[in-house]
C-alpha atoms as a PDB file:
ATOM      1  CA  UNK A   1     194.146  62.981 159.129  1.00  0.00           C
ATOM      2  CA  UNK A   2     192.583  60.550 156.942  1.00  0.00           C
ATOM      3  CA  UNK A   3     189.162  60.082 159.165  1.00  0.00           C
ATOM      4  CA  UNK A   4     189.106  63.750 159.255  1.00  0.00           C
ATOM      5  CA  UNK A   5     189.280  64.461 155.429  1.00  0.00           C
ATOM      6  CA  UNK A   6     186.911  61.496 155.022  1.00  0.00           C
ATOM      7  CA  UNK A   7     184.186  63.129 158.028  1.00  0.00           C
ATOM      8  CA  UNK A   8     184.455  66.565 156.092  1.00  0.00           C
ATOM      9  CA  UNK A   9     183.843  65.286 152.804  1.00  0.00           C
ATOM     10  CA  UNK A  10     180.622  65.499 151.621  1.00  0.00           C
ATOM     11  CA  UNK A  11     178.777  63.014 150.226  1.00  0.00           C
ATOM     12  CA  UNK A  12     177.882  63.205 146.378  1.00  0.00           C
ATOM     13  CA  UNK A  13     174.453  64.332 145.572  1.00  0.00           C
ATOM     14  CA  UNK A  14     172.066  61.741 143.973  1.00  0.00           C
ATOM     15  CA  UNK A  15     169.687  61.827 141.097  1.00  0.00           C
ATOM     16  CA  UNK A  16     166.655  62.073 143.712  1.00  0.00           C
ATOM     17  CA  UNK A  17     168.449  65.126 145.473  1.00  0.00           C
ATOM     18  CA  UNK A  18     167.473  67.500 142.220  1.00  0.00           C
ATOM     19  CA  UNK A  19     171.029  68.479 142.040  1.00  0.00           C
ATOM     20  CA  UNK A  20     172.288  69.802 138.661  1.00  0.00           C
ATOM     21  CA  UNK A  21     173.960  67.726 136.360  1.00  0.00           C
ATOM     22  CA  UNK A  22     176.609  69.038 133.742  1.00  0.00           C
ATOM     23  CA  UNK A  23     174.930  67.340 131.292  1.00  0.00           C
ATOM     24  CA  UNK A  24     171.611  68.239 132.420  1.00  0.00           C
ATOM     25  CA  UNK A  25     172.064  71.637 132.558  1.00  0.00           C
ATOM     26  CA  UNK A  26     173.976  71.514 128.921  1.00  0.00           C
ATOM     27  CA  UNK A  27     170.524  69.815 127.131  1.00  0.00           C
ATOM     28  CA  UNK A  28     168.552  72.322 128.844  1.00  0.00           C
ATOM     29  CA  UNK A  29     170.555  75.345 127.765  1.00  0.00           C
ATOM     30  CA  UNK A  30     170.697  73.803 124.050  1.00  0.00           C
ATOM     31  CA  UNK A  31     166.668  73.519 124.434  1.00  0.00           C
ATOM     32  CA  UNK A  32     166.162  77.199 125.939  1.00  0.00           C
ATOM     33  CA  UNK A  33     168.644  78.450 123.137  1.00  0.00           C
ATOM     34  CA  UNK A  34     166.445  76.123 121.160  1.00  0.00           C
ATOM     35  CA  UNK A  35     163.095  77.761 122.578  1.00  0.00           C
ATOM     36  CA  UNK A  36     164.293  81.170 121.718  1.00  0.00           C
ATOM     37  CA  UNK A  37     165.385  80.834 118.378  1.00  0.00           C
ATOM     38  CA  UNK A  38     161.678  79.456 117.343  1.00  0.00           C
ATOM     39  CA  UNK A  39     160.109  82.083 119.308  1.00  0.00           C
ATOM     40  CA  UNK A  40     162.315  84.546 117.317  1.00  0.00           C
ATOM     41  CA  UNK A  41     160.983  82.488 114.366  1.00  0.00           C
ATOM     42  CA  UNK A  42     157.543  84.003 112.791  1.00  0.00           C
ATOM     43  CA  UNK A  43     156.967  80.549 111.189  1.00  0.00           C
ATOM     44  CA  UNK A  44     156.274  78.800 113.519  1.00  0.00           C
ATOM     45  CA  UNK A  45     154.961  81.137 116.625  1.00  0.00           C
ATOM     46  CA  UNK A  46     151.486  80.818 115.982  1.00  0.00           C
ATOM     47  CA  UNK A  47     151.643  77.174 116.284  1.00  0.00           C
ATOM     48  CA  UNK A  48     153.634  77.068 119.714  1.00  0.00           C
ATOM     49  CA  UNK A  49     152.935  79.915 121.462  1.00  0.00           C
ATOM     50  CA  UNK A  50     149.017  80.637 120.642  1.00  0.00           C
ATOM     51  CA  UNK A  51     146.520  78.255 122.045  1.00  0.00           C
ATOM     52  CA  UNK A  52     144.025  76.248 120.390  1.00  0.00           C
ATOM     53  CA  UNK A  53     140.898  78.015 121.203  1.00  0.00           C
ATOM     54  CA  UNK A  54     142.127  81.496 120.455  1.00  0.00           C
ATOM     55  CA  UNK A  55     143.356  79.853 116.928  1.00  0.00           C
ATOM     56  CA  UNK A  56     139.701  79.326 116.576  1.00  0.00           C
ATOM     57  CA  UNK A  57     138.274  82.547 117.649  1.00  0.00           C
ATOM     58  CA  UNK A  58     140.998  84.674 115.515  1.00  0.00           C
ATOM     59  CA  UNK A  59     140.263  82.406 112.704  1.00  0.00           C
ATOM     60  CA  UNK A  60     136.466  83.071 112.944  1.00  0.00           C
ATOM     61  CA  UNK A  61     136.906  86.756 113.039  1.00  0.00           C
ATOM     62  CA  UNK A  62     139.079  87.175 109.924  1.00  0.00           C
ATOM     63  CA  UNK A  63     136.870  84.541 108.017  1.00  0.00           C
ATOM     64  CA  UNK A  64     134.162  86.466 108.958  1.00  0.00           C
ATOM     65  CA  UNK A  65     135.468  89.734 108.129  1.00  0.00           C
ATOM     66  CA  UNK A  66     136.943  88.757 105.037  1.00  0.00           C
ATOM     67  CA  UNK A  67     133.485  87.704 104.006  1.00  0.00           C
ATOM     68  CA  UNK A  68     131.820  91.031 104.482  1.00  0.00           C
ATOM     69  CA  UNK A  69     134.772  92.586 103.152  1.00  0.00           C
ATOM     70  CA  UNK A  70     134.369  90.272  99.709  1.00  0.00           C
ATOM     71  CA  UNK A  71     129.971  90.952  99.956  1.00  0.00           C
ATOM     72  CA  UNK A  72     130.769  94.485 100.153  1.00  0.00           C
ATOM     73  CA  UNK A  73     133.307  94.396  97.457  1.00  0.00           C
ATOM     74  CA  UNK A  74     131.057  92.612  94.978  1.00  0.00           C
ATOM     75  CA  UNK A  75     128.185  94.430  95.598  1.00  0.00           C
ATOM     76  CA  UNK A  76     129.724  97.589  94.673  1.00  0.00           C
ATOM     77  CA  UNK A  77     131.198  96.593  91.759  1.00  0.00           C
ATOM     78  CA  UNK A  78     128.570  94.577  90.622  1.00  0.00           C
ATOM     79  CA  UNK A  79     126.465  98.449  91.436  1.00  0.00           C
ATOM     80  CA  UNK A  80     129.027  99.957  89.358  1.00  0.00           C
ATOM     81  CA  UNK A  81     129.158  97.387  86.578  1.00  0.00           C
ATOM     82  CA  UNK A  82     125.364  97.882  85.832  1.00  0.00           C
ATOM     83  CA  UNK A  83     125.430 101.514  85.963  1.00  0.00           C
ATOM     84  CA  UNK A  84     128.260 101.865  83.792  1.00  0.00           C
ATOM     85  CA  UNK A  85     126.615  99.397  81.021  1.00  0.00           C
ATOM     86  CA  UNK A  86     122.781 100.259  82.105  1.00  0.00           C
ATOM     87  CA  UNK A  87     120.807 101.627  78.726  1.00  0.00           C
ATOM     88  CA  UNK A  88     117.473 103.251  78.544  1.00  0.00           C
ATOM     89  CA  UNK A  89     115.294 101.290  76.201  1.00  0.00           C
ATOM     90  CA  UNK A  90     114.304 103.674  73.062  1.00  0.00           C
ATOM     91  CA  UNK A  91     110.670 103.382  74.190  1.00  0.00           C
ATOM     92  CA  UNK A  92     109.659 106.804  72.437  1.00  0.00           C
ATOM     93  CA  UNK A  93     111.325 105.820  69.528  1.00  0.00           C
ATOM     94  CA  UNK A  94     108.588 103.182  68.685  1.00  0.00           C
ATOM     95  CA  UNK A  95     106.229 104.125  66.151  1.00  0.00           C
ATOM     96  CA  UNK A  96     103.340 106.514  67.736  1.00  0.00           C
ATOM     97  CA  UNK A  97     100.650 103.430  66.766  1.00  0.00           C
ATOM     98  CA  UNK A  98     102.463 101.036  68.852  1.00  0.00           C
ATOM     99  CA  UNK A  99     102.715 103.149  71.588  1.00  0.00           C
ATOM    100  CA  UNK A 100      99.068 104.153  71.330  1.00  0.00           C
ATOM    101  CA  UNK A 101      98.362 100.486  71.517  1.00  0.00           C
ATOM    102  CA  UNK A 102     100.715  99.613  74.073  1.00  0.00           C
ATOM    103  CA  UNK A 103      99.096 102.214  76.183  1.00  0.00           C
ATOM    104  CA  UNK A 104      95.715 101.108  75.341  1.00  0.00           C
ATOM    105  CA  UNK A 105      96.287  97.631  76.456  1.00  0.00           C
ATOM    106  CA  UNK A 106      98.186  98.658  79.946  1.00  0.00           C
ATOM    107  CA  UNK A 107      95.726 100.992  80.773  1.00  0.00           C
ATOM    108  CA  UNK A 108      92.605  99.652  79.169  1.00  0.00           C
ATOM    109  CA  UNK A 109      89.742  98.357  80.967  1.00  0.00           C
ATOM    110  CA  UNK A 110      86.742  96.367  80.204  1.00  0.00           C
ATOM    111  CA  UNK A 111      84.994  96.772  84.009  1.00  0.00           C
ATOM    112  CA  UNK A 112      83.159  99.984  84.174  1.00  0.00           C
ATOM    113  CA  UNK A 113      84.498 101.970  87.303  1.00  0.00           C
ATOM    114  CA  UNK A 114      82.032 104.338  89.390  1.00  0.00           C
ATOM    115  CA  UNK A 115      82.825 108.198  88.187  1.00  0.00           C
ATOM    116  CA  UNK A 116      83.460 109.771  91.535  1.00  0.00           C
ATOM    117  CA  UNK A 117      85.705 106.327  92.487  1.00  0.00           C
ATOM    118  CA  UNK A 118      87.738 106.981  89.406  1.00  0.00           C
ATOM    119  CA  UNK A 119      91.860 106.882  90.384  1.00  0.00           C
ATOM    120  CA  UNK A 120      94.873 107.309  88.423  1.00  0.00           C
ATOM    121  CA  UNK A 121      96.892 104.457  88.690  1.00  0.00           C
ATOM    122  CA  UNK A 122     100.132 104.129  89.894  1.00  0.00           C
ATOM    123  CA  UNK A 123     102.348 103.122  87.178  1.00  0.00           C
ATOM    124  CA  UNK A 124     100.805 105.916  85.014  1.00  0.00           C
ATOM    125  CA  UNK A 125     102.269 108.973  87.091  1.00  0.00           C
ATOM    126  CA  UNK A 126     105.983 107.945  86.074  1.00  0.00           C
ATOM    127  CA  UNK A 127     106.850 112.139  84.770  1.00  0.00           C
ATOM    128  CA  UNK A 128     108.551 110.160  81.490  1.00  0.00           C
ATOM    129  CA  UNK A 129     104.997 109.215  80.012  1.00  0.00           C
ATOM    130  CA  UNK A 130     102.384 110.982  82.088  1.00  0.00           C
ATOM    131  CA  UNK A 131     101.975 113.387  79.588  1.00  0.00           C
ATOM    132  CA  UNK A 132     101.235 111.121  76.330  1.00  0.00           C
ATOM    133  CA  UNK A 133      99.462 108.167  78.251  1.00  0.00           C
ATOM    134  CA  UNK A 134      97.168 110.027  80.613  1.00  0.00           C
ATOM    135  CA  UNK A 135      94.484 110.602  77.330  1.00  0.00           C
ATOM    136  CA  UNK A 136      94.358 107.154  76.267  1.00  0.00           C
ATOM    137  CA  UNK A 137      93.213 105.936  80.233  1.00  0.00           C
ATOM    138  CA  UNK A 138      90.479 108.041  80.334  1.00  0.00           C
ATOM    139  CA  UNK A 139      89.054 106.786  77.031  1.00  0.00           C
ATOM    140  CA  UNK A 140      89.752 103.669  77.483  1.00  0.00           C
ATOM    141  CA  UNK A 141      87.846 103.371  81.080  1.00  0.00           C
ATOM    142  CA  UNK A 142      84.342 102.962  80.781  1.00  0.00           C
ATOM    143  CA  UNK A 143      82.347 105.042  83.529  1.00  0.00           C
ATOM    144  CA  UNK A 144      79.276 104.784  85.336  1.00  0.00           C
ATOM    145  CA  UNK A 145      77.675 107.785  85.796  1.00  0.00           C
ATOM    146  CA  UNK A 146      74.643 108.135  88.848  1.00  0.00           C
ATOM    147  CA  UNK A 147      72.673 110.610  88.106  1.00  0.00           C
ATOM    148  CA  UNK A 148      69.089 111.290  90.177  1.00  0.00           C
ATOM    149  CA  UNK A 149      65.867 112.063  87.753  1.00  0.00           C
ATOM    150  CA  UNK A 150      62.825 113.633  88.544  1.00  0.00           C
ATOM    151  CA  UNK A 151      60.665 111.819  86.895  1.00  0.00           C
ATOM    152  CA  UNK A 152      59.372 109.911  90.033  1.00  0.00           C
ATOM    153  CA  UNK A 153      58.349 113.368  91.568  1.00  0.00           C
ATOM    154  CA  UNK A 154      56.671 114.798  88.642  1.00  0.00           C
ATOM    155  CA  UNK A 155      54.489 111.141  88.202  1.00  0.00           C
ATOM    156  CA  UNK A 156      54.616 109.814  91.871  1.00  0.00           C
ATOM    157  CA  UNK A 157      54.502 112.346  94.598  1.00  0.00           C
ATOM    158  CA  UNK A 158      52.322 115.639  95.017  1.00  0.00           C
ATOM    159  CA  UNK A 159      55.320 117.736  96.088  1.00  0.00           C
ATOM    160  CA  UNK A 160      57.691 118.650  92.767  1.00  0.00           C
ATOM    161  CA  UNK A 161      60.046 121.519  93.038  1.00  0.00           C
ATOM    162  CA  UNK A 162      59.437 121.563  97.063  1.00  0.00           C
ATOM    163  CA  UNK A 163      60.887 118.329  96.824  1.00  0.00           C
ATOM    164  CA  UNK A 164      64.611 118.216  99.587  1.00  0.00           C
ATOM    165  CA  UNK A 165      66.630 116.285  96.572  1.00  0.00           C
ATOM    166  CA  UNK A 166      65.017 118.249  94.004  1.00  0.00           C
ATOM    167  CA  UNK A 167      67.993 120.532  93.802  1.00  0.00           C
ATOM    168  CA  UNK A 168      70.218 117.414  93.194  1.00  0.00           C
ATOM    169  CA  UNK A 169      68.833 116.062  89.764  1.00  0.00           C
ATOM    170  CA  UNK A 170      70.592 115.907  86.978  1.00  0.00           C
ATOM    171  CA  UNK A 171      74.091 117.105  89.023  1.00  0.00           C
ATOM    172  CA  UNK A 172      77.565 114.765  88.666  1.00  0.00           C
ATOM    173  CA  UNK A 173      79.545 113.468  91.773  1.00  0.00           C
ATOM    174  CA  UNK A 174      83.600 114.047  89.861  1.00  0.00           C
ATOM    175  CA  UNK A 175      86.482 112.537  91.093  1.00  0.00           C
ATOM    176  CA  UNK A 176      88.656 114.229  93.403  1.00  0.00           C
ATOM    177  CA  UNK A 177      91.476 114.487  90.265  1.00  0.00           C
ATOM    178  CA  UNK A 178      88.861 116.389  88.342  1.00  0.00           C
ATOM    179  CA  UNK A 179      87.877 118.525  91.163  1.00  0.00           C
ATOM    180  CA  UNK A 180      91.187 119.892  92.012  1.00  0.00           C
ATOM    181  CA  UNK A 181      92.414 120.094  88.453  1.00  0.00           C
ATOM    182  CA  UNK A 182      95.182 117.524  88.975  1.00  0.00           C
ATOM    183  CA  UNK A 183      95.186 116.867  85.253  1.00  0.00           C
ATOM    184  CA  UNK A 184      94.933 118.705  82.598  1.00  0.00           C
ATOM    185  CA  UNK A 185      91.313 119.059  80.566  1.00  0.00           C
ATOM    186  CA  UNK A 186      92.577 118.704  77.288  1.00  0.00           C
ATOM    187  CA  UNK A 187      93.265 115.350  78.437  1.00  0.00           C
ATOM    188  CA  UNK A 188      90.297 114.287  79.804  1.00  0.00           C
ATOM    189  CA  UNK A 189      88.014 112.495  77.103  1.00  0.00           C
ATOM    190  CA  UNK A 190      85.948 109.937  77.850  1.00  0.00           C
ATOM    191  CA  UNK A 191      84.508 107.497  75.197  1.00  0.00           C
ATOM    192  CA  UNK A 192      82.510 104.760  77.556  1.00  0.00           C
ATOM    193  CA  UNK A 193      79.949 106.551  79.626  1.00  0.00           C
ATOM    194  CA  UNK A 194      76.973 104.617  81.343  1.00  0.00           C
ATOM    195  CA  UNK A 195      74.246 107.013  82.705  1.00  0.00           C
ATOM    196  CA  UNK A 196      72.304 105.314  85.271  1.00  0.00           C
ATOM    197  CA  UNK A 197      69.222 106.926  86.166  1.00  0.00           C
ATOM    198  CA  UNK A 198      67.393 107.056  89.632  1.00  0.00           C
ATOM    199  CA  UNK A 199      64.662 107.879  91.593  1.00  0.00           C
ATOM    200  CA  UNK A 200      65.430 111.095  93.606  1.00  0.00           C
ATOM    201  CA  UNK A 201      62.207 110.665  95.968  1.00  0.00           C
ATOM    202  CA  UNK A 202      63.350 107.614  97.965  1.00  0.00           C
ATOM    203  CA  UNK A 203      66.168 106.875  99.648  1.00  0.00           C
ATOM    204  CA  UNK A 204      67.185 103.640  97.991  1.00  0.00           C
ATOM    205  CA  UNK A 205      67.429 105.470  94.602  1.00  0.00           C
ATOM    206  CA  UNK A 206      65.750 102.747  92.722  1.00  0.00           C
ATOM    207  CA  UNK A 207      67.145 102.875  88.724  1.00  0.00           C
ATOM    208  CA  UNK A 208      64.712 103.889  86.693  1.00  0.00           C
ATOM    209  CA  UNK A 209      66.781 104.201  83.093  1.00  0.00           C
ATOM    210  CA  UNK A 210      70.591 103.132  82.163  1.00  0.00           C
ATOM    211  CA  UNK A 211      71.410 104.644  79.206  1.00  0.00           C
ATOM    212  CA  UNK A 212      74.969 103.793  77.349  1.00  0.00           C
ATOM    213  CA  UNK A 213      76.815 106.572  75.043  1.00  0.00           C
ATOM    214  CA  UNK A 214      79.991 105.098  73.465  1.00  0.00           C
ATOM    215  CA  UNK A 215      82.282 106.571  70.880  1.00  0.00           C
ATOM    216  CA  UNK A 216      82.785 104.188  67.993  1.00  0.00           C
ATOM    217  CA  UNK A 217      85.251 104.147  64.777  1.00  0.00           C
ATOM    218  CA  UNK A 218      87.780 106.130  67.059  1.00  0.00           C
ATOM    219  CA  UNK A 219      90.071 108.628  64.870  1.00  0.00           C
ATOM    220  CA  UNK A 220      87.295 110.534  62.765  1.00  0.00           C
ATOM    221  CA  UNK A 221      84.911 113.650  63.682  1.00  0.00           C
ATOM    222  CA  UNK A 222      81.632 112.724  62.269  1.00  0.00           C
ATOM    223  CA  UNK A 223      78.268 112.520  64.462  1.00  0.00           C
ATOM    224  CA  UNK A 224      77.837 108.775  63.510  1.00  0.00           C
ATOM    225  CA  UNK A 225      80.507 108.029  65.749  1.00  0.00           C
ATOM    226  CA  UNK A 226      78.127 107.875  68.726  1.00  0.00           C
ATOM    227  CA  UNK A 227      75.689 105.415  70.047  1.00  0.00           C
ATOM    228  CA  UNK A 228      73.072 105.838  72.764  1.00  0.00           C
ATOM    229  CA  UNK A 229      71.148 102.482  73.484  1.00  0.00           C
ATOM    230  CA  UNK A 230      69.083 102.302  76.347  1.00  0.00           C
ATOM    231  CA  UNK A 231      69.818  98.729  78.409  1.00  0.00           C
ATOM    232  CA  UNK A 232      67.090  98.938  80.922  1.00  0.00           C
ATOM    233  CA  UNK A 233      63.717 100.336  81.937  1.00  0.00           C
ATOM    234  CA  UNK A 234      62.601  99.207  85.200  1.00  0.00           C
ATOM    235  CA  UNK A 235      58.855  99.386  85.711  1.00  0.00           C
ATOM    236  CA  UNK A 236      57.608 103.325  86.659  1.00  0.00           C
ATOM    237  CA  UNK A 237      54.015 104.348  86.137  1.00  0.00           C
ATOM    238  CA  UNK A 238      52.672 104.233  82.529  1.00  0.00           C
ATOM    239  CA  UNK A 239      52.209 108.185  82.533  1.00  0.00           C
ATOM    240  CA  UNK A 240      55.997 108.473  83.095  1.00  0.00           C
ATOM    241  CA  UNK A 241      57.082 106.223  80.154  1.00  0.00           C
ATOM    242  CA  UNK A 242      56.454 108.762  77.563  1.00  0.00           C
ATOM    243  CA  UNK A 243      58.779 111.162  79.348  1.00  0.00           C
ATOM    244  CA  UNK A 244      61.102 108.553  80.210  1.00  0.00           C
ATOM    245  CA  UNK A 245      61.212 108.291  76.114  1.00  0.00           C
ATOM    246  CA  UNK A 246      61.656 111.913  75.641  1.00  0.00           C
ATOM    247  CA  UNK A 247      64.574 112.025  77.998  1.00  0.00           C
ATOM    248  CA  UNK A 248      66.304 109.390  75.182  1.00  0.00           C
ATOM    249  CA  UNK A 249      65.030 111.526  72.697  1.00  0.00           C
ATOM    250  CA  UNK A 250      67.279 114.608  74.443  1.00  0.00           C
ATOM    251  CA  UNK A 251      69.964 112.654  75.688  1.00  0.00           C
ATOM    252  CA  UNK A 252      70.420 111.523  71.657  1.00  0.00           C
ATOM    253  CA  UNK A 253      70.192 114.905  70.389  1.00  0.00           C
ATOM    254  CA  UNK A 254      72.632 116.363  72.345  1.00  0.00           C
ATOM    255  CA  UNK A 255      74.811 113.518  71.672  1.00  0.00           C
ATOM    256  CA  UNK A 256      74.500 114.304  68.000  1.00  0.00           C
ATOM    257  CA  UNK A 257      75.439 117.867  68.561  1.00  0.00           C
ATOM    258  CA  UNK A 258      78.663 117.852  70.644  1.00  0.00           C
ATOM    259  CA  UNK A 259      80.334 114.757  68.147  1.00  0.00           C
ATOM    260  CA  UNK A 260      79.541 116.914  65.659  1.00  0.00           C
ATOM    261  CA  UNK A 261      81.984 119.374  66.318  1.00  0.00           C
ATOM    262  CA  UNK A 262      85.364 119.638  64.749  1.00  0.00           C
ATOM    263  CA  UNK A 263      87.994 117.824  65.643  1.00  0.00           C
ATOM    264  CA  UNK A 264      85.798 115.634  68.177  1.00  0.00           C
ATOM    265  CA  UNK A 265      87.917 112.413  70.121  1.00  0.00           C
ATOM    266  CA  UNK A 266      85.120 112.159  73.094  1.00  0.00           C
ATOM    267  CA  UNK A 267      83.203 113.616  75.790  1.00  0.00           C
ATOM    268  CA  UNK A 268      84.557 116.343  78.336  1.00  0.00           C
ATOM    269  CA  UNK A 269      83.972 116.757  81.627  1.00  0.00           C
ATOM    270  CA  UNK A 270      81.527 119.463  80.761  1.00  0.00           C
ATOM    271  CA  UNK A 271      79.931 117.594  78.224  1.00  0.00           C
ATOM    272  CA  UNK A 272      79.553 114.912  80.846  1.00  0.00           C
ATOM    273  CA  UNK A 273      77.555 117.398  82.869  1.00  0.00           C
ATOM    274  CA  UNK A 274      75.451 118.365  80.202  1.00  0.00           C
ATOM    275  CA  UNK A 275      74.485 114.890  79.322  1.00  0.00           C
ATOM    276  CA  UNK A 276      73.611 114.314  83.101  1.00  0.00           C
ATOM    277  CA  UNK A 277      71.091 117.386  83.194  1.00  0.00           C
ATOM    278  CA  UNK A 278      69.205 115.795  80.135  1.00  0.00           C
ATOM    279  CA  UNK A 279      67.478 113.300  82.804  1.00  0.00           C
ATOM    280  CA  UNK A 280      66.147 116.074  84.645  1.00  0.00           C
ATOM    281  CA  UNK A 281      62.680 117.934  83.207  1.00  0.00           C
ATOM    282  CA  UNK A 282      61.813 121.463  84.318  1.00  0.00           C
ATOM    283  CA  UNK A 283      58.530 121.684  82.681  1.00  0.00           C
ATOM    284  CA  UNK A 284      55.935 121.707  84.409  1.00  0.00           C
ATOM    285  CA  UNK A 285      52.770 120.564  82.402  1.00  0.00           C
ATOM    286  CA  UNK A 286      50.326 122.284  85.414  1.00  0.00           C
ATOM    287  CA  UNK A 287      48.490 118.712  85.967  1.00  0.00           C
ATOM    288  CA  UNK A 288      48.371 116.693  89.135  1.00  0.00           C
ATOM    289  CA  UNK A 289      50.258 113.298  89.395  1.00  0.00           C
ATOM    290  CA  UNK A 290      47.928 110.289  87.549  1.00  0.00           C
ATOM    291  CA  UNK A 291      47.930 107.264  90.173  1.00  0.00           C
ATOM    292  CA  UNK A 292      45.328 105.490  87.883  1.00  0.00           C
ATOM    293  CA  UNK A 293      48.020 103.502  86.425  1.00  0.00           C
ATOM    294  CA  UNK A 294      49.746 102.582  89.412  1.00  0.00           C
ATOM    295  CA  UNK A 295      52.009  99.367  88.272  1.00  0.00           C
ATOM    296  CA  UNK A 296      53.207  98.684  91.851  1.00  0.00           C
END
């Protein structure tokens, strides 16, 4: 009975064999019990249960969301702020002379600009002071203003009248803002012109007088205000000088007439076309062109 008991008995398990142990099995219930209450924990879940790299990545994508968040934020307020606080600057509270200057100086030029090149520009068509600047930039332009004579045909060339740019003597090329009536008339006075005579009979259009009419002592009405100087003759035949004289002579007189009317502060668009017709002659004194005195 003994061998028997002793064949039947099994042998006891060793470590290798894997079996459970009672104390085994005791630490690991104490560490699953463990496990679960720090899973159950919130402290400290992110650091055991969420891997490195998706630490990282989550961390990225708040960082940068909080940052757009925070641009956003400040932007707007800082939007707000400055609209809240923002003040317009009493500009057309200023005395009328220093806004007359200031607009003299921003809008002033000393380079003479080509009449039918003239442009408003930019900064002048804000609607707060369109109205009260636009005067003092057309004064305070000087213009050149090409105008074709014909003298050359009536001293140079057989053909007068017949001639094909005949028709276009003493005529004005106007700006595109003048044309269409973009701005009002009142407001156009100009106080710089430069008349620059040519020859109509060529094509080159070879200057033949440049005459200057400026307004001077700005602010008064009296004829003296005016000034016509002629800057340059170029050489034409010696019968035309005499005419080229009496065109000054015209040009001057009817200077002299329009400042002297009442309440004069410079030269109109129409008075600019008026001026420009004084270089072209209509009389015809019934003799045949002189080539005696050919300078050329």
């Amino acid at each position: 009975m003994a061998l028997t008991r002793s064949a039947n008995k099994r042998p006891a398990p060793s470590a290798e064999s894997g079996a459970p142990d009672s104390s085994s099995s005791g630490k690991r219930r104490k560490v699953s019990q463990g496990k679960k209450k720090t899973t159950s924990s919130p402290s400290s879940s992110t650091a055991v249960a969420t891997s490195p790299s998706s630490l990282k990545k989550r961390t990225v994508v708040r960082a940068r969301t909080s940052t757009s968040a925070r641009l956003h934020l400040s932007q707007s307020s800082h939007d707000m702020r400055t609209r809240s606080k923002a003040r317009i600057f009493p500009f057309f509270r200023l005395p009328a002379e220093i806004r007359n200057l200031i607009y003299s100086e921003a809008y002033g030029s000393d380079d003479p600009v080509d009449l039918a090149d003239l442009r408003l520009p930019a900064e002048l068509k804000v609607p707060e002071i369109f109205g009260e600047a636009l005067p003092f930039f057309f004064e305070s332009t000087p213009v050149v203003i090409p105008v074709m004579s014909n003298v050359c045909v009536r001293h140079q060339h057989l053909h007068r009248a017949e001639h094909e740019r005949y028709e276009r003597t003493g005529q004005v090329e106007l700006p595109r803002i003048l044309q269409e009536g973009c701005v009002p008339s009142k407001d156009v006075r100009f106080k710089c012109l430069h008349f620059r005579a040519k020859c109509c009979c060529c094509d080159r259009g070879k200057v033949l007088l440049d005459v200057d009419v400026q307004v001077v002592n700005r602010g008064t009405s009296l004829g003296a205000l005016t000034e016509t100087e002629v800057l340059n003759r170029l050489q034409v035949y010696a019968s035309a000088v005499a005419e080229l004289d009496k065109m000054v002579d015209v040009v001057k007189g009817v200077v002299d007439e329009i400042s002297g009317r009442e309440n004069f502060n410079g030269f109109t668009v129409d008075d600019v076309k008026r001026l420009a017709m004084c270089f072209r002659n209509d009389e015809d004194d019934g003799k045949s062109p002189d080539h005696s005195d050919d300078m050329f």
